[in-house]
Protein backbone atom coordinates (compact mmCIF):
# COMPACT_ATOMS: atom_id res chain seq x y z
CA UNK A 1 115.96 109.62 91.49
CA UNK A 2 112.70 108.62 89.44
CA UNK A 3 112.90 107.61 85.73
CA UNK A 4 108.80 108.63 85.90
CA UNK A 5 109.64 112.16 86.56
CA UNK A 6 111.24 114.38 84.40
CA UNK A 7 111.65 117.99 85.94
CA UNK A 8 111.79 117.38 89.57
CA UNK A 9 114.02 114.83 92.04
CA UNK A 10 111.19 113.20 94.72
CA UNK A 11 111.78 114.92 97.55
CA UNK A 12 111.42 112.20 100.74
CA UNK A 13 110.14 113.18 104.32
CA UNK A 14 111.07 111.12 107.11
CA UNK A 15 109.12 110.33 110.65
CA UNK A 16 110.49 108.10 113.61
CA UNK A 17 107.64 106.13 115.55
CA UNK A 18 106.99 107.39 118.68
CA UNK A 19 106.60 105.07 122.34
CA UNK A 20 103.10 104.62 121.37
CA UNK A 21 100.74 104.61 118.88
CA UNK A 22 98.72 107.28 120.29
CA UNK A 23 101.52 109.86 120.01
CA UNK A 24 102.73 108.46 116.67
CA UNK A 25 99.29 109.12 115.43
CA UNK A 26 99.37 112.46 116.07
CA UNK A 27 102.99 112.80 114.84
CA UNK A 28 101.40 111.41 111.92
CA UNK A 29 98.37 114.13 111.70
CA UNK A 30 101.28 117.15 112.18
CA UNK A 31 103.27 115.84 109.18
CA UNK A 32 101.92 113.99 106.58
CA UNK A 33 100.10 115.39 103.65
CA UNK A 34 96.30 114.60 102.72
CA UNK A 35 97.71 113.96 99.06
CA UNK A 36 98.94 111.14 96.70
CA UNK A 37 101.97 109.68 97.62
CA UNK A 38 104.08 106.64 98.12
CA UNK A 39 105.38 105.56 101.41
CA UNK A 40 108.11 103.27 102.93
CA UNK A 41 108.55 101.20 106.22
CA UNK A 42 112.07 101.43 107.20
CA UNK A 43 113.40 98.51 109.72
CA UNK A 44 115.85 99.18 112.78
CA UNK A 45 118.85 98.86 110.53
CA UNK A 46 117.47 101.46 108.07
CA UNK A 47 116.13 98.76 105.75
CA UNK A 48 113.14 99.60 103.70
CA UNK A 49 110.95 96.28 104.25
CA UNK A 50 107.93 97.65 102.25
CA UNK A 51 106.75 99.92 100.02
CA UNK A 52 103.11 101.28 98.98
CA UNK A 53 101.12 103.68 97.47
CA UNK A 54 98.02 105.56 98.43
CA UNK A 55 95.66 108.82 97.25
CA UNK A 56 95.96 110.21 100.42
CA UNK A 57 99.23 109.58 102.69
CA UNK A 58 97.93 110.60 106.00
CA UNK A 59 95.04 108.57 106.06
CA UNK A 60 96.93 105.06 104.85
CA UNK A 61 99.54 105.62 107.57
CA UNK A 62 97.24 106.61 110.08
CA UNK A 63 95.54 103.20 109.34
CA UNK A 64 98.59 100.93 110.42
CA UNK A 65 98.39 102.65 114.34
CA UNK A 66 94.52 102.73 114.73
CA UNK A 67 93.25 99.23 116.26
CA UNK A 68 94.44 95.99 115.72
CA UNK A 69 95.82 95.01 112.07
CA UNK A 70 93.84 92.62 110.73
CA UNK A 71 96.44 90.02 109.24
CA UNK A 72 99.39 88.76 111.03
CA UNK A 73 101.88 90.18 107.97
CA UNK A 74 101.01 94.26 108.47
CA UNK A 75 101.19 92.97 112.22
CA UNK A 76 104.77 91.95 111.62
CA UNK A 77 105.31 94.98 109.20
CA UNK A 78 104.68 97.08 111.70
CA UNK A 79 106.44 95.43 114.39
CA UNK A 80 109.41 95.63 113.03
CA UNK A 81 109.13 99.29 111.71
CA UNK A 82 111.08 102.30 113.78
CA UNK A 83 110.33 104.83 111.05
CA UNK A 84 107.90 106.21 108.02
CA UNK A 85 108.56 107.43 104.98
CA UNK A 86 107.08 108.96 102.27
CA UNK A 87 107.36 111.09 98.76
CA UNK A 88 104.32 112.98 97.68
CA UNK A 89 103.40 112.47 93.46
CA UNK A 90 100.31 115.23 93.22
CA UNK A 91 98.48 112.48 91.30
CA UNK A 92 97.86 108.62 92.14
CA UNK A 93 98.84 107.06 88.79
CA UNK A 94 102.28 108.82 89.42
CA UNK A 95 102.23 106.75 93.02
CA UNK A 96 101.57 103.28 91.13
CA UNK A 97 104.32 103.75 88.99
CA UNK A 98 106.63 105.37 91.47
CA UNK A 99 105.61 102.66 93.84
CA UNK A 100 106.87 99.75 91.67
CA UNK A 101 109.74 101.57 91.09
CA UNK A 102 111.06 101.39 94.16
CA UNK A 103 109.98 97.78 95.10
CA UNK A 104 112.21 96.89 91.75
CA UNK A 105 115.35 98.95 93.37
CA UNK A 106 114.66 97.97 96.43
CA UNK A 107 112.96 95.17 96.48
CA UNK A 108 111.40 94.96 100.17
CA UNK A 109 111.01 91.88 102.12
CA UNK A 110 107.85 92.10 103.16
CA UNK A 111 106.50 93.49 99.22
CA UNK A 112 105.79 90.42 96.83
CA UNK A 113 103.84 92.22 93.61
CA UNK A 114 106.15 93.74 91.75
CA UNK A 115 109.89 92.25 93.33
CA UNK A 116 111.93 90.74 90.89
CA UNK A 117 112.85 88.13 93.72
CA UNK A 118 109.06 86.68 93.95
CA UNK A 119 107.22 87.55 90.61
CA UNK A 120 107.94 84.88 87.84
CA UNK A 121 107.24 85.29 83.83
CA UNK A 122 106.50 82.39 81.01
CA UNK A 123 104.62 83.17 77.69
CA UNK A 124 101.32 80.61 76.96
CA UNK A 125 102.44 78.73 73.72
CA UNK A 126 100.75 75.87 71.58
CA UNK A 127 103.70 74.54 69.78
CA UNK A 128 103.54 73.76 66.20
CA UNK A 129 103.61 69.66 65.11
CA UNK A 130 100.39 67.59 64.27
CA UNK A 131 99.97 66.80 68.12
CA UNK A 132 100.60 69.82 69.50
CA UNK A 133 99.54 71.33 73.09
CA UNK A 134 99.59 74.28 75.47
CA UNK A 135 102.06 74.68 77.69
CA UNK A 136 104.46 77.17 79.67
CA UNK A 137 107.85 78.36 78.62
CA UNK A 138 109.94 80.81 80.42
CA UNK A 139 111.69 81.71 76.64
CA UNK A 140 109.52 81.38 74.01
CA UNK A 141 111.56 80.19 70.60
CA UNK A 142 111.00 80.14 66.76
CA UNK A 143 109.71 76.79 67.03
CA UNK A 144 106.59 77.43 68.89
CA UNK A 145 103.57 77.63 66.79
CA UNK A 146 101.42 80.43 68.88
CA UNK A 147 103.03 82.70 72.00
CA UNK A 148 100.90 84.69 73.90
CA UNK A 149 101.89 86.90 77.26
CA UNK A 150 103.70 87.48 79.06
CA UNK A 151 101.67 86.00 81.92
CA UNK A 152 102.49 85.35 85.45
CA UNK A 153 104.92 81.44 85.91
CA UNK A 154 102.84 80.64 89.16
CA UNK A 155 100.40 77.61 90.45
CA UNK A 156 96.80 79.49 89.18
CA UNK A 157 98.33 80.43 85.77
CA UNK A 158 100.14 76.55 85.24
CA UNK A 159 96.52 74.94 86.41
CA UNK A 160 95.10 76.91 83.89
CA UNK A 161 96.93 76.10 81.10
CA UNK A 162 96.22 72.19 82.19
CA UNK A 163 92.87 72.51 81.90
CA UNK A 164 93.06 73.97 78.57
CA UNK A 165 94.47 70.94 76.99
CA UNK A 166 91.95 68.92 79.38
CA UNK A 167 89.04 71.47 77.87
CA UNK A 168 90.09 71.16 74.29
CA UNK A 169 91.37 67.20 74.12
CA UNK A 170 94.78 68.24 73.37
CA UNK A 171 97.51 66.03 74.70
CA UNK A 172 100.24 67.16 77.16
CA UNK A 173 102.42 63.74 77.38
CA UNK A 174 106.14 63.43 75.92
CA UNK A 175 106.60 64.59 72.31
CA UNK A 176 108.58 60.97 72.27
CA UNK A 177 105.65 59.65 72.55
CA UNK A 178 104.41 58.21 69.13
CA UNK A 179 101.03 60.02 68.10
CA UNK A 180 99.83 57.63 65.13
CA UNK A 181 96.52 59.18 64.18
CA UNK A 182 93.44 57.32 63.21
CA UNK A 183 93.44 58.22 59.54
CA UNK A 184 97.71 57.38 58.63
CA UNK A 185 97.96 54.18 56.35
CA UNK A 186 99.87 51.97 58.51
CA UNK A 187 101.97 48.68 56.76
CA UNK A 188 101.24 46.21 60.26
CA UNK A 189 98.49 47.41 61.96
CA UNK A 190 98.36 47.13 65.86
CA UNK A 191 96.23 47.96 68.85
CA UNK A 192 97.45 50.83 70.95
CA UNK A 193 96.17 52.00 74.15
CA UNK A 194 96.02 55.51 75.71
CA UNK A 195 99.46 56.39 77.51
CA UNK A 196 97.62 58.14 79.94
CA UNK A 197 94.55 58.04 82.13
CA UNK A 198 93.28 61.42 80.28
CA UNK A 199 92.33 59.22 77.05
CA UNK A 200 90.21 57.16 79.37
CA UNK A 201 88.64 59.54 80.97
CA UNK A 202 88.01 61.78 77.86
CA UNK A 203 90.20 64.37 78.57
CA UNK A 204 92.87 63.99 75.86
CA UNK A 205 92.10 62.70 72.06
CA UNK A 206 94.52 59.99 72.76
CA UNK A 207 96.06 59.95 69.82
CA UNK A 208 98.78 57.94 70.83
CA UNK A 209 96.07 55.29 70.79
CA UNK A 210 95.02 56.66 66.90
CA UNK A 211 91.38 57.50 69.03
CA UNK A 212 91.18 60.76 66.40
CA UNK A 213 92.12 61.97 62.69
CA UNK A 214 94.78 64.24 62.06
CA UNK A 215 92.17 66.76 61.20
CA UNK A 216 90.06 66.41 64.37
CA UNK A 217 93.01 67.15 66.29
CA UNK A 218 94.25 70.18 64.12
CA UNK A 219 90.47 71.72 64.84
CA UNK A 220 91.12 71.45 68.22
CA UNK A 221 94.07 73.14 68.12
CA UNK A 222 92.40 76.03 65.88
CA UNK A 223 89.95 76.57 68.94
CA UNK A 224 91.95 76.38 71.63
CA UNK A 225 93.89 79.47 69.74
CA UNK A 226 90.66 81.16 69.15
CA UNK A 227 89.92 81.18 72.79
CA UNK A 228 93.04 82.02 73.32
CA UNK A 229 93.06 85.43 71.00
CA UNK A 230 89.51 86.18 72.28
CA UNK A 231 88.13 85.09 68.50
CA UNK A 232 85.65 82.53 70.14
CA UNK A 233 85.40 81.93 74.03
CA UNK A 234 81.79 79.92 73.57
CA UNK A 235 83.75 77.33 75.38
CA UNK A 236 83.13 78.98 78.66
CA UNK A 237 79.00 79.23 78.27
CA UNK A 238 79.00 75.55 77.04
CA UNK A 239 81.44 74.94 80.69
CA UNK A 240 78.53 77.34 82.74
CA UNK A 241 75.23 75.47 81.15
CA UNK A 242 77.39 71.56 81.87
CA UNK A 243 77.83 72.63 85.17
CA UNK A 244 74.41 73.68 85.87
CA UNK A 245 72.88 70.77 84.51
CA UNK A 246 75.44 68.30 86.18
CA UNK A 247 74.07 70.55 90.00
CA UNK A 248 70.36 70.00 88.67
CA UNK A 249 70.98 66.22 88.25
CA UNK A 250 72.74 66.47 91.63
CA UNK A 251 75.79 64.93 90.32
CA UNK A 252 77.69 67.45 92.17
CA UNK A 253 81.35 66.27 92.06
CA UNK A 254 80.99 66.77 88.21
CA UNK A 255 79.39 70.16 88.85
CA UNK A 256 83.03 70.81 90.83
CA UNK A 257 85.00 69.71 88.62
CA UNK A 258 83.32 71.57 85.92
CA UNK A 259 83.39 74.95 87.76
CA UNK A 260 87.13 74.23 88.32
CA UNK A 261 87.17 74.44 84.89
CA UNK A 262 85.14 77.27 84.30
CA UNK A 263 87.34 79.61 86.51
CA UNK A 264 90.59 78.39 85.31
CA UNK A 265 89.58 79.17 81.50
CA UNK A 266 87.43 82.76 82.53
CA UNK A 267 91.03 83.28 83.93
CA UNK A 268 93.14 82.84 80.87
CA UNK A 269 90.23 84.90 78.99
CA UNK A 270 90.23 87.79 81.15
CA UNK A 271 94.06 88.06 81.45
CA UNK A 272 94.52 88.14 77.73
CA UNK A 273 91.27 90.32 77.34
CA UNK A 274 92.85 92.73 79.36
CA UNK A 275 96.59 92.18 77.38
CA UNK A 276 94.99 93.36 74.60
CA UNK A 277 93.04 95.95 75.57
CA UNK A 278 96.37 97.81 77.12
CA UNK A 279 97.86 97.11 73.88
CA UNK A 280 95.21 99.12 72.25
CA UNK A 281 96.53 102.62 74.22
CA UNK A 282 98.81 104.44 73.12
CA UNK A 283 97.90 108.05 73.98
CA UNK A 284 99.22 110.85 75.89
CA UNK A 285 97.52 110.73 79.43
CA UNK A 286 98.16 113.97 81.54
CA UNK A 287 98.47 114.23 85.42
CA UNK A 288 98.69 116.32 87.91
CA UNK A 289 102.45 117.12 89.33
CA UNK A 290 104.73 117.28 92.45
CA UNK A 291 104.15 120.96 92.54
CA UNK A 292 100.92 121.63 90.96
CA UNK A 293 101.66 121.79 87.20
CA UNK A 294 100.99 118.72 85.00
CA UNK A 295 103.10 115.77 83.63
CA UNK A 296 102.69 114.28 80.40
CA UNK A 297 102.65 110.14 80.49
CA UNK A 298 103.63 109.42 76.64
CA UNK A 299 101.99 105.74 76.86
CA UNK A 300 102.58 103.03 74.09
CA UNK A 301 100.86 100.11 73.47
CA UNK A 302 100.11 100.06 77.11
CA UNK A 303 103.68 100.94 78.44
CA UNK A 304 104.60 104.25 79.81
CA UNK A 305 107.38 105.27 77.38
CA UNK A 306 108.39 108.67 78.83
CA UNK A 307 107.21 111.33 81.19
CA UNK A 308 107.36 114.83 80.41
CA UNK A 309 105.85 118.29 81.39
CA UNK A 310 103.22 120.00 79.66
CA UNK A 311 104.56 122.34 77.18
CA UNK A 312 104.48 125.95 78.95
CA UNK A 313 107.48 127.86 76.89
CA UNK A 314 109.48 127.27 73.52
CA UNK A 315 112.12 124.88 75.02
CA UNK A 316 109.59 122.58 76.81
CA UNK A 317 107.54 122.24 73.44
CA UNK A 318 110.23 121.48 71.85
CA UNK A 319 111.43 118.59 74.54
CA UNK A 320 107.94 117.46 73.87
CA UNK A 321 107.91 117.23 70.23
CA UNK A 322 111.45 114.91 70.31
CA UNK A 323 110.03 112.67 72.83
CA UNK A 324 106.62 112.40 71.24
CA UNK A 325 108.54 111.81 67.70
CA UNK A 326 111.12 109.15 69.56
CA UNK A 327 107.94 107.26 70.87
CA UNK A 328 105.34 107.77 68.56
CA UNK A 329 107.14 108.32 64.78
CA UNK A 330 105.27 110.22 61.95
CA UNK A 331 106.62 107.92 60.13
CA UNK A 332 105.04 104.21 61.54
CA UNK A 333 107.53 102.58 58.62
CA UNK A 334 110.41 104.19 60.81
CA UNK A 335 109.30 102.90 64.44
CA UNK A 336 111.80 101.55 66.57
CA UNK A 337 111.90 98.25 67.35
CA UNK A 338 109.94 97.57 70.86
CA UNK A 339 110.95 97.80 74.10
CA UNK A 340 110.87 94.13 76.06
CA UNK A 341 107.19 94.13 77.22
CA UNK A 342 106.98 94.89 80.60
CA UNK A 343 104.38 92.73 82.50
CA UNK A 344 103.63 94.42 85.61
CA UNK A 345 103.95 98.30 83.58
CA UNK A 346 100.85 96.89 81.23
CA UNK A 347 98.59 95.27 83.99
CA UNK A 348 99.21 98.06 86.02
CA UNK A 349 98.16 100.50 82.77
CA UNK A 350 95.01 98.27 82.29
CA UNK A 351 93.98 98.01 85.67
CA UNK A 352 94.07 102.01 86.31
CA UNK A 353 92.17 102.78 83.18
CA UNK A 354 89.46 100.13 83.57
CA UNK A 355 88.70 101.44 87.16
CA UNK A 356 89.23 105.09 85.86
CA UNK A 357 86.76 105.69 82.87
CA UNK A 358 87.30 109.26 83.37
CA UNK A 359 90.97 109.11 82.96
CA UNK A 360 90.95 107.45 79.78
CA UNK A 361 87.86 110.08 78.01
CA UNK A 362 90.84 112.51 79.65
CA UNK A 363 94.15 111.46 77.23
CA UNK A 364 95.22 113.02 74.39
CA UNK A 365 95.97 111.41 70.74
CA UNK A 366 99.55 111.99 69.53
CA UNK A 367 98.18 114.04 67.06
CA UNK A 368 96.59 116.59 69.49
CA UNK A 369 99.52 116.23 71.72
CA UNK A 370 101.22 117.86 68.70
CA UNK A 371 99.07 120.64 68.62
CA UNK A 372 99.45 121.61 71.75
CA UNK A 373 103.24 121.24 71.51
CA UNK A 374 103.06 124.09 68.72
């Protein structure tokens, strides 16, 4: 059963492959719908290996038995398939949704967005402290100054982060590490020399090796959270006009390592652009059902809360009114605590809307939602 779909039970068609593609085309032409869907690959011992999603069923699966499949994975996938699935939506943003559904109950072998298994969280924090820095946490705690995701734990997202601090001078050593600023009174002074090859290279403030003020570092930290919360991202035009003028002087190692730098931060900028943009909708967005009528997606700050059906008689409106009320209160002094933010619900939100305008000039305040309702 779906938890996206409120008045109906997806109803799943089955196909075995046939001897050779030829004939399992056309099997594939008799059967399968020109429509939204999700479909399934099931393996030889009735194991679904993969799962996906497309606006018209026939033509996807037609795709995987015309030619030769271009990477050695849907090669594989397809290899090891003995028979098709699939569960017609009426509408593609039903698909999306459906189709991470299942990879989370299922969680195919050969599916890696969306399983559990493969797909990692952290939240982005710059912990509190004089010397404080950016870093990864798979919890994020009281202690931490600034939290923001949550964003994906992998390679792109932990490189990023590392040339933040590198980008903004902030350290990312030990917080053992003594950090004797520039402008404390000390009774013996000493000489102290960077910990690290960053304060020799001008990547860090070093100051471990009191090479900055307490207050130069706390401005650093103040911009780092500005780019961060989209406030000021100048950083990334200063990065664009270094690296042009380190290509014009031909020193073009520097020019690398400063475009590096420039797609690592554009990365943490668009991710959190697009965060907060998904936050920002919250909105009833109809679709178009299983059987022809329409579905109401009740979304919340960028999550779908509920599904429903569009009010048609006295008992549905009322249905609709509770669930709007439950997600949306009249009352924002009496709203629920929120749900755990689900990652891949809000990206997948964000991306649909971005790439359909017309969808989003389509949704419905709560307000009109009520309307309708009575």
């Amino acid at each position: 059963p779906s938890s996206l779909a409120s008045a109906y039970r997806p109803r799943t068609s089955w196909l075995p492959l046939c001897a050779s593609n030829a004939a399992t085309r056309r099997s594939i032409r008799e059967v399968c719908p020109v429509s939204p869907g999700v479909y399934g690959m099931v393996g030889v011992n009735r194991e679904l290996i993969y799962v996906g999603e497309s606006k018209s069923l026939r033509d996807r699966l037609l795709s995987y038995f015309t030619g030769t499949p271009a990477s050695a994975k849907v090669r594989r996938t397809v290899q090891e398939t003995k028979w098709l699935a699939w569960e017609r939506t009426g509408h593609e943003f039903t698909a999306l949704l459906r189709e991470l559904e299942l990879i989370r109950r299922w969680q195919p072998r050969f599916n890696v967005l969306g399983n559990p298994g493969r797909s990692r969280r952290a939240y982005l924090c710059v912990g509190r402290g004089a010397a404080a820095h950016a870093y990864l946490s798979v919890k994020p705690s009281d202690r931490q100054g600034w939290t923001f995701g949550p964003v994906p734990a992998n390679r792109s997202f932990r490189q990023s982060v590392r040339r933040l601090n590198d980008c903004f001078g902030l350290r990312d050593c030990r917080r053992s590490f003594e950090t004797p600023f520039s402008d404390q009174l000390e009774l013996f002074a000493q000489r102290r020399d960077a910990r690290c090859v960053r304060g020799t290279t001008g990547t860090c403030l070093a100051p471990c090796a009191t090479a900055c003020s307490q207050a130069e570092y706390r401005d650093r930290i103040g911009a780092a959270v500005d780019f961060l919360t989209g406030r000021d991202v100048a950083v990334l035009a200063r990065v664009a006009e270094e690296m042009k003028s380190a290509a014009c002087s031909r020193n073009y190692e520097l020019a690398a390592r400063l475009r590096a730098t420039h797609e690592d931060l554009a990365r943490l900028a668009t991710f959190f652009e697009r965060l907060r943009q998904a936050h920002g909708y919250s909105f009833v967005s109809p679709a178009r059902g299983q059987t022809g009528g329409e579905n109401w997606y009740l979304i919340q700050e960028g999550q779908v809360a509920a599904v429903e059906q569009r009010p048609g008689n006295s008992p549905r409106s009322v249905r609709c009114r509770e669930t709007l009320d439950a997600v949306v209160p009249r009352n924002r002094r009496g709203r629920p605590p929120a749900a755990p933010e689900d990652l891949d619900v809000v990206l997948l939100v964000s991306r649909w809307f971005r790439e359909h305008p017309d969808e989003l000039k389509a949704v419905l305040s709560p307000a009109e939602a009520r309307r309708l309702c009575r």
